[in-house]
Protein backbone atom coordinates (compact mmCIF):
# COMPACT_ATOMS: atom_id res chain seq x y z
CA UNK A 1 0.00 0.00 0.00
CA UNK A 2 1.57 3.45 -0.87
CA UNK A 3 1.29 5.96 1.93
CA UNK A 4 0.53 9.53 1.50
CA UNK A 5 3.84 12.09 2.82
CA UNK A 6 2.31 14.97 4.94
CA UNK A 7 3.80 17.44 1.80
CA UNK A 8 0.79 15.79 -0.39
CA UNK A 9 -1.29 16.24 2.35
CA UNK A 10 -0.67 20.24 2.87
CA UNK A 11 -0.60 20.18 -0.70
CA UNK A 12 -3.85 18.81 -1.40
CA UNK A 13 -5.65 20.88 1.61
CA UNK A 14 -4.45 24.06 0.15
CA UNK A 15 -5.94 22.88 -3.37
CA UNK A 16 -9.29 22.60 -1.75
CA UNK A 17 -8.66 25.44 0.20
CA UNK A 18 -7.83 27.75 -2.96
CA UNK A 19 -11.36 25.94 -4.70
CA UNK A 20 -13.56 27.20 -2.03
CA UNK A 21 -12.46 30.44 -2.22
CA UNK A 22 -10.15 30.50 0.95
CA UNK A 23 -7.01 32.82 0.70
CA UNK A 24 -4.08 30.30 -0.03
CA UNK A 25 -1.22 30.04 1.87
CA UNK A 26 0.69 31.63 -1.33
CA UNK A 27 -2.11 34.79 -0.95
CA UNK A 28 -1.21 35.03 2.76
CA UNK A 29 2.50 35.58 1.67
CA UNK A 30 2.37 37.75 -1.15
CA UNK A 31 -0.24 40.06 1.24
CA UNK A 32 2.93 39.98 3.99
CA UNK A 33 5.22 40.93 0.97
CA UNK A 34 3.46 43.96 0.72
CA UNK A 35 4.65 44.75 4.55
CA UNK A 36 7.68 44.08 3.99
CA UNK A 37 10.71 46.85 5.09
CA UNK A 38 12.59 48.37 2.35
CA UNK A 39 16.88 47.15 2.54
CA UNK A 40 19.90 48.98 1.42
CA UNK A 41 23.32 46.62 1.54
CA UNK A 42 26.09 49.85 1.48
CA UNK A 43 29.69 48.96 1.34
CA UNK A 44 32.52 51.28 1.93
CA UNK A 45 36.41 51.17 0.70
CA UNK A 46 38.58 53.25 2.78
CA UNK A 47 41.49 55.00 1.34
CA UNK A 48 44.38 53.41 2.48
CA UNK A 49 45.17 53.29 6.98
CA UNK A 50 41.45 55.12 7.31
CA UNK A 51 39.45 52.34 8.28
CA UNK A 52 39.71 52.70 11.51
CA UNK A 53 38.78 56.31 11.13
CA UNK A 54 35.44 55.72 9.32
CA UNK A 55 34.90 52.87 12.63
CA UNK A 56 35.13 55.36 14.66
CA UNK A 57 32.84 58.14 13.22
CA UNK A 58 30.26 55.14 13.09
CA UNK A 59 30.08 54.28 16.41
CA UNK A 60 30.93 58.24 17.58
CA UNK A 61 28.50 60.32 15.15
CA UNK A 62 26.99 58.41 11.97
CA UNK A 63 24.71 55.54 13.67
CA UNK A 64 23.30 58.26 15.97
CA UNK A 65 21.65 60.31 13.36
CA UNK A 66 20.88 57.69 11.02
CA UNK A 67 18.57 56.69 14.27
CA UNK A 68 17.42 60.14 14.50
CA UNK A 69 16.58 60.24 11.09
CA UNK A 70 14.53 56.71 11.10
CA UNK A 71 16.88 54.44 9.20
CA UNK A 72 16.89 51.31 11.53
CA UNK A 73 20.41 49.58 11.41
CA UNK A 74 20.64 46.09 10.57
CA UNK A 75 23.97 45.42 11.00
CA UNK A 76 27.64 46.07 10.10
CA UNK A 77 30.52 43.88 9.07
CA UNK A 78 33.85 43.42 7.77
CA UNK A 79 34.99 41.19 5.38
CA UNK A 80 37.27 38.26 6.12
CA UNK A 81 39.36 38.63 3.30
CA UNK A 82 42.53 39.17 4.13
CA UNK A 83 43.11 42.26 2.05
CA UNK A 84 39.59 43.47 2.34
CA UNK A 85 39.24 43.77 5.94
CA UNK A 86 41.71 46.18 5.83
CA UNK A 87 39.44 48.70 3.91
CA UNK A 88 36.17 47.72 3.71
CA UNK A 89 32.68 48.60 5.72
CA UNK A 90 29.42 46.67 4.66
CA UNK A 91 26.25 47.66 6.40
CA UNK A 92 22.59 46.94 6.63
CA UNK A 93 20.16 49.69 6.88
CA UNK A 94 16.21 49.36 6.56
CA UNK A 95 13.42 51.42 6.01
CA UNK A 96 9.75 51.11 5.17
CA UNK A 97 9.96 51.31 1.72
CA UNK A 98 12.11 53.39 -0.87
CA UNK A 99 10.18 57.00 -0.16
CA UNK A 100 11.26 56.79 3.46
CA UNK A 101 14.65 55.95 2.79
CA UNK A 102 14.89 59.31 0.42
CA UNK A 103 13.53 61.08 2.98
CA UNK A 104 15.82 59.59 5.90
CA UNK A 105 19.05 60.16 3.47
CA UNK A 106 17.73 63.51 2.71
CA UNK A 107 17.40 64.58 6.14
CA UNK A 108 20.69 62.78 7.04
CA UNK A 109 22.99 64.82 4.39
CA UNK A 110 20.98 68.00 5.45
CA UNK A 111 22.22 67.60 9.43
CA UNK A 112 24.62 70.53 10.99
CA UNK A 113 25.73 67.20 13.26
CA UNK A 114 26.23 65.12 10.42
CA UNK A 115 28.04 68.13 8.35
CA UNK A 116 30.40 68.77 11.66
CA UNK A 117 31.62 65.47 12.10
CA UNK A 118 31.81 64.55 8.49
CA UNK A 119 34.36 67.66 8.21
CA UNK A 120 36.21 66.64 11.44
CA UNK A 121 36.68 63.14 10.12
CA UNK A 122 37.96 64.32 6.98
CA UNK A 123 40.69 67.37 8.68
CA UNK A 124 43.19 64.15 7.68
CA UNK A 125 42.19 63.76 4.02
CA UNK A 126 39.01 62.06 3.39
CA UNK A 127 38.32 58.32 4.93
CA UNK A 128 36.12 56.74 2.11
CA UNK A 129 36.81 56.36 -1.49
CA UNK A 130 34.43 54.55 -2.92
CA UNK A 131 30.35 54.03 -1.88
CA UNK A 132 28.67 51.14 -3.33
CA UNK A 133 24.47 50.71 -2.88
CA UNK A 134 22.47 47.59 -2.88
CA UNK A 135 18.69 47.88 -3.02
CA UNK A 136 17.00 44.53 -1.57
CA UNK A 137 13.78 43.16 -1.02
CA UNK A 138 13.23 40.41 0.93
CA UNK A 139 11.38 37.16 -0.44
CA UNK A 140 8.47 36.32 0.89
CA UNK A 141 9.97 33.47 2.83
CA UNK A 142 12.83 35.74 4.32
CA UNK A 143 13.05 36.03 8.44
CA UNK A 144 13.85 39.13 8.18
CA UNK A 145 11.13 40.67 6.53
């Protein structure tokens, strides 16, 4: 006798599910995917000896304001590349959706604090040569939607 795996099962309920008219499990998603917060993936190379520098204004002046401004951080990392860790900053910001993160950046750029320590960081030349930006959304099955 062939048995039936619980997968067939769940498959076959939402089937019936979807022919009565009940939301699928698919609907339920894609309605969540419309919640879902807004990502930018930013990654930083330092000129060369300043990465320390830019670590510093991070954790002194930058993650401050981009609170104050509504960006919530995800996280921040370093690459374990040999040569890369040596002048490279990737970091997570979200938002709740793409308007609000123009708005946030806006504000951000606009900031007398922001403008003071951005010139004080750079009295030594400036820290960051190159900016790279990664727009993400998250699939519907991400945790961290």
């Amino acid at each position: 006798m062939k048995r039936t795996t619980p997968h067939l099962l769940l498959l076959a309920g939402t089937m019936s599910a979807c022919a009565l008219g009940v939301p699928s499990i698919l609907a339920d998603h894609h309605k969540k995917s419309e919640r879902a917060r807004f990502f930018e993936l930013r990654t930083y190379t330092t000129h060369d000896g300043k990465l320390p520098e830019l670590h510093q204004r991070f954790s002194n002046h930058t993650n401050k304001l981009f609170v104050k401004h509504g960006m919530q951080l995800v996280g921040y990392w370093t690459p374990t590349d040999e040569e890369k860790s040596k002048n490279t900053l990737v970091y997570m910001l979200a938002y709740p959706d793409r308007k609000s993160r123009d708005a946030a950046w806006d504000a951000f750029r606009n900031d007398a604090d922001w403008k003071k320590a951005f010139a004080e960081s750079r009295k030594n030349g400036p820290l960051v040569a190159k900016v790279e930006s990664q727009f993400l959304s998250p699939t519907h099955y991400s945790p961290i939607r």
